[in-house]
N, C-alpha and C. Protein backbone atom coordinates (compact mmCIF):
# COMPACT_ATOMS: atom_id res chain seq x y z
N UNK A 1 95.53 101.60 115.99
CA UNK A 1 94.17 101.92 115.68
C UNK A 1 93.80 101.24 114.38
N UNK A 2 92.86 100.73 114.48
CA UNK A 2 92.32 99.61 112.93
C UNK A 2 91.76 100.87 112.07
N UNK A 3 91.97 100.94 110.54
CA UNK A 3 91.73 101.52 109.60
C UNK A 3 90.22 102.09 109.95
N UNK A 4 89.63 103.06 109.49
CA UNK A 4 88.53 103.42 109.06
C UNK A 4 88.38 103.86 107.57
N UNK A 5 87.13 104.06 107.11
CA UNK A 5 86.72 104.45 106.47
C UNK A 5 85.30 104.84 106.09
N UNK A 6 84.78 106.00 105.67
CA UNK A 6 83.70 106.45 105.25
C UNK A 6 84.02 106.88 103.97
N UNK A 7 83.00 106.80 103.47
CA UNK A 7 82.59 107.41 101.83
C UNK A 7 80.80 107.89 101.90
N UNK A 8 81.01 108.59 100.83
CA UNK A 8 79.38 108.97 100.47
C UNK A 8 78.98 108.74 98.76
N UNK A 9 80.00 108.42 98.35
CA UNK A 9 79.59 107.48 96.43
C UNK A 9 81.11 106.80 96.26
N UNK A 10 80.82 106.04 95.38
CA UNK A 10 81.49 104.94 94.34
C UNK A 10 83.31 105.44 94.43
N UNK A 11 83.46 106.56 94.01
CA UNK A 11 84.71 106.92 93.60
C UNK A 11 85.67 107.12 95.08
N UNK A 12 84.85 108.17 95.77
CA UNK A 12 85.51 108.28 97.52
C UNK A 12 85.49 107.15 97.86
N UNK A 13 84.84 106.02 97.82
CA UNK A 13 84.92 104.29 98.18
C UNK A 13 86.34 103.98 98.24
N UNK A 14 86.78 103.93 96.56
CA UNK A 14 87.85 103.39 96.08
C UNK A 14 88.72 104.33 96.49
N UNK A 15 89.15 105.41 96.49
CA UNK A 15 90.08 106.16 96.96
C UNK A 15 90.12 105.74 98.51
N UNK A 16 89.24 105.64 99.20
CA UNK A 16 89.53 105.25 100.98
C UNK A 16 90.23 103.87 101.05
N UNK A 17 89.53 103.17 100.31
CA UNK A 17 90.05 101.73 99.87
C UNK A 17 91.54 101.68 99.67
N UNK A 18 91.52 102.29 98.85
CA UNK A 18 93.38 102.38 98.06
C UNK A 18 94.29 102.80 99.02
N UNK A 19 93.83 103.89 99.80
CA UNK A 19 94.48 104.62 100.86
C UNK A 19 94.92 103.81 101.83
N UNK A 20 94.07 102.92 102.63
CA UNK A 20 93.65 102.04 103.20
C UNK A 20 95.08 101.25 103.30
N UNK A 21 95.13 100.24 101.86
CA UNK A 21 95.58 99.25 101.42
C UNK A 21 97.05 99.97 101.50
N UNK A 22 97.29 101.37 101.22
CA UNK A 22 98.95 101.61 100.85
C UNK A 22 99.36 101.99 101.95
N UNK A 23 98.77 102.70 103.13
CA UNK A 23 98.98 102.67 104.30
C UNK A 23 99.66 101.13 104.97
N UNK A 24 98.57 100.04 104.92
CA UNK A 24 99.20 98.91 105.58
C UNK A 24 100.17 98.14 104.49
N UNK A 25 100.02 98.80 103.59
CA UNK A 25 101.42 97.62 102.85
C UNK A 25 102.71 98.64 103.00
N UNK A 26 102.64 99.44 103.81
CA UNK A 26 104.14 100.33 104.21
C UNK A 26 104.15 99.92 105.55
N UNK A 27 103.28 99.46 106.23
CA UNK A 27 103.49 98.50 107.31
C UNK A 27 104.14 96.98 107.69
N UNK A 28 103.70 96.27 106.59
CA UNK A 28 103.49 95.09 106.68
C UNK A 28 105.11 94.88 106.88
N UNK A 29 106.25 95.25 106.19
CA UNK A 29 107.62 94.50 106.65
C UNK A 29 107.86 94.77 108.19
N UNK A 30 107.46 96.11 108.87
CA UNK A 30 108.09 96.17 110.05
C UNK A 30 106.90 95.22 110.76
N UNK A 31 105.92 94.76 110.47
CA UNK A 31 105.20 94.18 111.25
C UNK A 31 105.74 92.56 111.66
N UNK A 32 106.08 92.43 109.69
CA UNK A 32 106.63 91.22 109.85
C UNK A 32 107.94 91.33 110.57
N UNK A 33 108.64 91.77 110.38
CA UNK A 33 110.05 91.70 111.52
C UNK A 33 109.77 91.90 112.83
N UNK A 34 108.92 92.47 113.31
CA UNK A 34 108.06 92.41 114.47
C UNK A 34 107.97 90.52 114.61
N UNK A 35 107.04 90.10 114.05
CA UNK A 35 106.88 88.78 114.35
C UNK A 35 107.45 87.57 114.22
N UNK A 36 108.87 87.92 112.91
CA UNK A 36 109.90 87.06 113.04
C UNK A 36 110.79 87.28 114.43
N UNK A 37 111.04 88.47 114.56
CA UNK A 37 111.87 88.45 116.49
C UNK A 37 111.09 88.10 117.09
N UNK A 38 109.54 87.91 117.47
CA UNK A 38 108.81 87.17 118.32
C UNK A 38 109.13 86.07 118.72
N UNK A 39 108.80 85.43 117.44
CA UNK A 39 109.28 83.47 117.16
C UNK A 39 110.73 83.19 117.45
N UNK A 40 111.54 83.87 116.54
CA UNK A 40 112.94 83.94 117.46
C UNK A 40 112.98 83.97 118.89
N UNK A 41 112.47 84.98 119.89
CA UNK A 41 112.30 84.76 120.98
C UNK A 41 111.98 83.79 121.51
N UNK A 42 110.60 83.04 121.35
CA UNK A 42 110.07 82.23 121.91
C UNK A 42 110.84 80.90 121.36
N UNK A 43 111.12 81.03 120.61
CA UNK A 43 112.09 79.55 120.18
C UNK A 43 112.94 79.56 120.86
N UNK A 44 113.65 80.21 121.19
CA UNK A 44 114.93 80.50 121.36
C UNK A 44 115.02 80.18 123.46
N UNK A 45 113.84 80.66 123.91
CA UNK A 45 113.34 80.30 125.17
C UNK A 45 112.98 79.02 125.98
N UNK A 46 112.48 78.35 124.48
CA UNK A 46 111.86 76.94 124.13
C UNK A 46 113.61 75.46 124.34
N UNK A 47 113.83 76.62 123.74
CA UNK A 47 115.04 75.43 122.90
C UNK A 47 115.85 75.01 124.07
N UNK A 48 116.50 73.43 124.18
CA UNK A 48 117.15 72.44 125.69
C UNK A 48 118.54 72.95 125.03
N UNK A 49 119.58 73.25 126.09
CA UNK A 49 120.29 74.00 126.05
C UNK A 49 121.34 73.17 127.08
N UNK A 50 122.18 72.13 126.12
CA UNK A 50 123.21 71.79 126.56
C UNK A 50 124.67 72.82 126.40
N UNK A 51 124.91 73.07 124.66
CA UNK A 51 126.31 73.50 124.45
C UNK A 51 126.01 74.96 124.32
N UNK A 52 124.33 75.54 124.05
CA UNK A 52 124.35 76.03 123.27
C UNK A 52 123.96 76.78 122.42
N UNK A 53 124.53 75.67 121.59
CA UNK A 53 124.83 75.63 119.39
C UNK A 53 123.12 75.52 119.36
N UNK A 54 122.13 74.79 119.17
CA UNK A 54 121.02 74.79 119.11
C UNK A 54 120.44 75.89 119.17
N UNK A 55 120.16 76.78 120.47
CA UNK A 55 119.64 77.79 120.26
C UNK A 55 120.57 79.02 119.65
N UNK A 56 121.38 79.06 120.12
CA UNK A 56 122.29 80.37 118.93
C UNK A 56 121.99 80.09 117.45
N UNK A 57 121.59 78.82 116.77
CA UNK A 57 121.48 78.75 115.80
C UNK A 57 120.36 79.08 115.10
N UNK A 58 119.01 79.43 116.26
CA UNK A 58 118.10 79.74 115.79
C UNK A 58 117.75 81.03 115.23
N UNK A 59 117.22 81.45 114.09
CA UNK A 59 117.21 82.76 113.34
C UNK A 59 115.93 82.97 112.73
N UNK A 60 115.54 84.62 113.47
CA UNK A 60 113.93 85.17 112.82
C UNK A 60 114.64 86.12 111.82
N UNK A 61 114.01 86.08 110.56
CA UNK A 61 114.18 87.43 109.44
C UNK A 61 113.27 87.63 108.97
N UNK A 62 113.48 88.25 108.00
CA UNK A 62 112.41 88.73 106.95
C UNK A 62 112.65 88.84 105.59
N UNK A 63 111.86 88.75 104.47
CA UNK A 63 113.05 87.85 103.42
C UNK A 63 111.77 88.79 102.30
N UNK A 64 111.75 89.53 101.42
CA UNK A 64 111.09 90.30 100.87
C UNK A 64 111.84 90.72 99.49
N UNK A 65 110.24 90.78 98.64
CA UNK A 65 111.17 90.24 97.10
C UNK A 65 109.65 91.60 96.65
N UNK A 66 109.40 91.54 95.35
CA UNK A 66 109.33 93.01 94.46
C UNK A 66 107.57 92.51 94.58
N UNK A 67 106.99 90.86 95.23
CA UNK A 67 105.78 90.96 95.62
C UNK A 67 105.51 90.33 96.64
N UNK A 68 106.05 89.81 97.48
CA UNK A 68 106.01 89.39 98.73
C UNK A 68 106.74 89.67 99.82
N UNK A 69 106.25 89.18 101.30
CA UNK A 69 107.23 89.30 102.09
C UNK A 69 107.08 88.30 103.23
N UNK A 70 107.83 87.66 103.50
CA UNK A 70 107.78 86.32 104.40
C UNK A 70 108.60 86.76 105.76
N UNK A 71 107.96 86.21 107.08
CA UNK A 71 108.56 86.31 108.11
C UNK A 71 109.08 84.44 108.20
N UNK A 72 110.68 84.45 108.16
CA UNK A 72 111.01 83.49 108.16
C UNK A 72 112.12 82.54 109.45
N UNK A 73 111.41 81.87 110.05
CA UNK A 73 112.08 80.90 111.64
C UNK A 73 112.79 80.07 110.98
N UNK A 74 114.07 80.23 111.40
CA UNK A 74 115.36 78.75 110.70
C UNK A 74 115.99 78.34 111.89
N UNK A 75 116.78 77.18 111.69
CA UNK A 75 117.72 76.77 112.43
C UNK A 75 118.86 75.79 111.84
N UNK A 76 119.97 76.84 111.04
CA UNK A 76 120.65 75.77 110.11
C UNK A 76 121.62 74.53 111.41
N UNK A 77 121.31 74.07 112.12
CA UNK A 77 122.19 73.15 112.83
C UNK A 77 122.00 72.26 112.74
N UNK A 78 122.55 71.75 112.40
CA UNK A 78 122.31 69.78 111.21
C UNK A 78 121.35 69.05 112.31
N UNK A 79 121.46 69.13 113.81
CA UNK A 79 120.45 68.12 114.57
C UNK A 79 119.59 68.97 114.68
N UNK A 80 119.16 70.20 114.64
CA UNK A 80 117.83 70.92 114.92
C UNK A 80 116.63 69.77 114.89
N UNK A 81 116.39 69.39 113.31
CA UNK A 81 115.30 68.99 113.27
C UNK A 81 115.04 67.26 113.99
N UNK A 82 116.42 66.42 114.50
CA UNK A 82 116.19 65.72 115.28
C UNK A 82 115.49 66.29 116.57
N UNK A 83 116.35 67.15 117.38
CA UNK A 83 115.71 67.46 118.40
C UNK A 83 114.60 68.14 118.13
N UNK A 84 114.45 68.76 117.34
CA UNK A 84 112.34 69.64 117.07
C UNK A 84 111.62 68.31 116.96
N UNK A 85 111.91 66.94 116.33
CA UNK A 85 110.87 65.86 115.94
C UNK A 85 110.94 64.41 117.37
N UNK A 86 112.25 64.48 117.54
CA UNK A 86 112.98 63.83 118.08
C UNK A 86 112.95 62.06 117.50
N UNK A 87 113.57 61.50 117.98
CA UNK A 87 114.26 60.00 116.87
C UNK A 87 113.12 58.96 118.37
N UNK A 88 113.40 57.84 117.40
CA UNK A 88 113.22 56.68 117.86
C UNK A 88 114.16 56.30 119.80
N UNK A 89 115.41 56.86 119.63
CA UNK A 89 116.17 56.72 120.65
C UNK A 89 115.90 58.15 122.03
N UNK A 90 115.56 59.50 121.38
CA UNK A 90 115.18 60.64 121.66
C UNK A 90 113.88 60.86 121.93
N UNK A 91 113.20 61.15 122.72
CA UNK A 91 111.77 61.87 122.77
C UNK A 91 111.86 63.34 121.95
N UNK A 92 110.97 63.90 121.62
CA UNK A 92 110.77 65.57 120.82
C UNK A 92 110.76 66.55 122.15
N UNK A 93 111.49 67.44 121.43
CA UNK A 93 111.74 68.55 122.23
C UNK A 93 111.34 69.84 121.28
N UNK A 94 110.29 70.13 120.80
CA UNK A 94 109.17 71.63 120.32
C UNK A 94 110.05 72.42 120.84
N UNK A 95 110.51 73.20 119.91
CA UNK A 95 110.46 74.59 120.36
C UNK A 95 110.65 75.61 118.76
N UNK A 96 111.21 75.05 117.84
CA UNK A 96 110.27 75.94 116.88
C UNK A 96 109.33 76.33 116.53
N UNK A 97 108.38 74.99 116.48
CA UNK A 97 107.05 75.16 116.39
C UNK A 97 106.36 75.69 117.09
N UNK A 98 106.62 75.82 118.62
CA UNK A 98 106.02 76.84 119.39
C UNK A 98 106.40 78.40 119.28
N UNK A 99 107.36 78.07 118.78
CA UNK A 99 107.65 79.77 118.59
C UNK A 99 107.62 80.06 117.35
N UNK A 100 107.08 79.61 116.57
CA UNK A 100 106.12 80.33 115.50
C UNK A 100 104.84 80.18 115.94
N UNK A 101 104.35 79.46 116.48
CA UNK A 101 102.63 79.35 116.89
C UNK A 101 102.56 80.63 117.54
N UNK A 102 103.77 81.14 118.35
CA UNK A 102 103.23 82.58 119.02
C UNK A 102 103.66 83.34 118.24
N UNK A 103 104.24 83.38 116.74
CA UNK A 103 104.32 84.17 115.84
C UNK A 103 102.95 84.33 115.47
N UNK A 104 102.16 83.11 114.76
CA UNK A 104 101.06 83.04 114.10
C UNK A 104 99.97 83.62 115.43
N UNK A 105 99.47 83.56 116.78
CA UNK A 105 98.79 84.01 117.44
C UNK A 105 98.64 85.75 117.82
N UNK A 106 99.92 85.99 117.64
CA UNK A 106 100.62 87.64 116.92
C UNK A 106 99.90 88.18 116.14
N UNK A 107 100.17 87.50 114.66
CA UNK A 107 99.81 87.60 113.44
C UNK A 107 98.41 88.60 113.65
N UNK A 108 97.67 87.77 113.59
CA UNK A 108 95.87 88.82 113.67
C UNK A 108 95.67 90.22 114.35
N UNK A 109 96.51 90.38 115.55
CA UNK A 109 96.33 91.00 116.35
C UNK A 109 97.42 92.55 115.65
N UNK A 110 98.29 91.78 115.26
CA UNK A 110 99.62 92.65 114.69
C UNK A 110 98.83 93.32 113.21
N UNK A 111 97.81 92.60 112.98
CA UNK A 111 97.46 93.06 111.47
C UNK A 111 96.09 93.61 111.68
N UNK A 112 95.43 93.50 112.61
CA UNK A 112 94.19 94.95 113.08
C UNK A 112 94.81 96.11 113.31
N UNK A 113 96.46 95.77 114.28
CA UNK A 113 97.15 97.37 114.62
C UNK A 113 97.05 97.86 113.25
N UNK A 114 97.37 97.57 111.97
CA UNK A 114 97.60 97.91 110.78
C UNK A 114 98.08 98.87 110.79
N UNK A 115 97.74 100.55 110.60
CA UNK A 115 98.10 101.55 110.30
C UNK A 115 98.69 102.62 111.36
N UNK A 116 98.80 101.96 112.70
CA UNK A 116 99.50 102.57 113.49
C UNK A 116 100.29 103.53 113.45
């Protein structure tokens, strides 16, 4: 359900406001881990799958410090980013980038739920 709020002067404003705001920032990590396993998913669905190593290597987290919090898509496997761009000898094979694009298409929808 997306936030409401009413007021009738200045001060109830800011108090609905504040309320508002501390409600969804006790949200926002599970939302984001919500949408880092998304992208994980969809990458991970995405990804050409000879040995593998490629997609096992792919990893959604969430990485949160004392003022931020990042939903973060990796893939430490030294050719990842050949095969995500692909070479001169290789055609590209997407599949990180698509699976954060359905992170980011998430995103809006995950952040109206807000205060769920």
């Amino acid at each position: 359900m997306p936030a409401q709020v009413t007021w009738t002067n200045q001060s109830e404003w800011e108090r609905a406001i504040l309320r508002v705001f501390q409600q969804w920032e006790g949200q926002f990590p599970r939302n984001a881990a919500d949408l880092a396993a998304l992208a994980e998913r969809e990458a991970k669905s995405r990804a050409p799958v000879r040995t593998g190593r490629l997609r096992n290597g792919i990893n959604g987290r969430v990485e949160t410090t004392s003022d931020s919090t990042a939903a973060i898509l990796e893939n430490h496997v030294e050719y990842a980013g050949y095969v995500e761009f692909g070479t001169r000898h290789s055609r590209a094979q997407p599949h990180m980038r698509p699976g954060f694009a359905a992170a980011e298409a998430a995103y809006a929808k995950t952040m109206v739920k807000g205060c769920e």
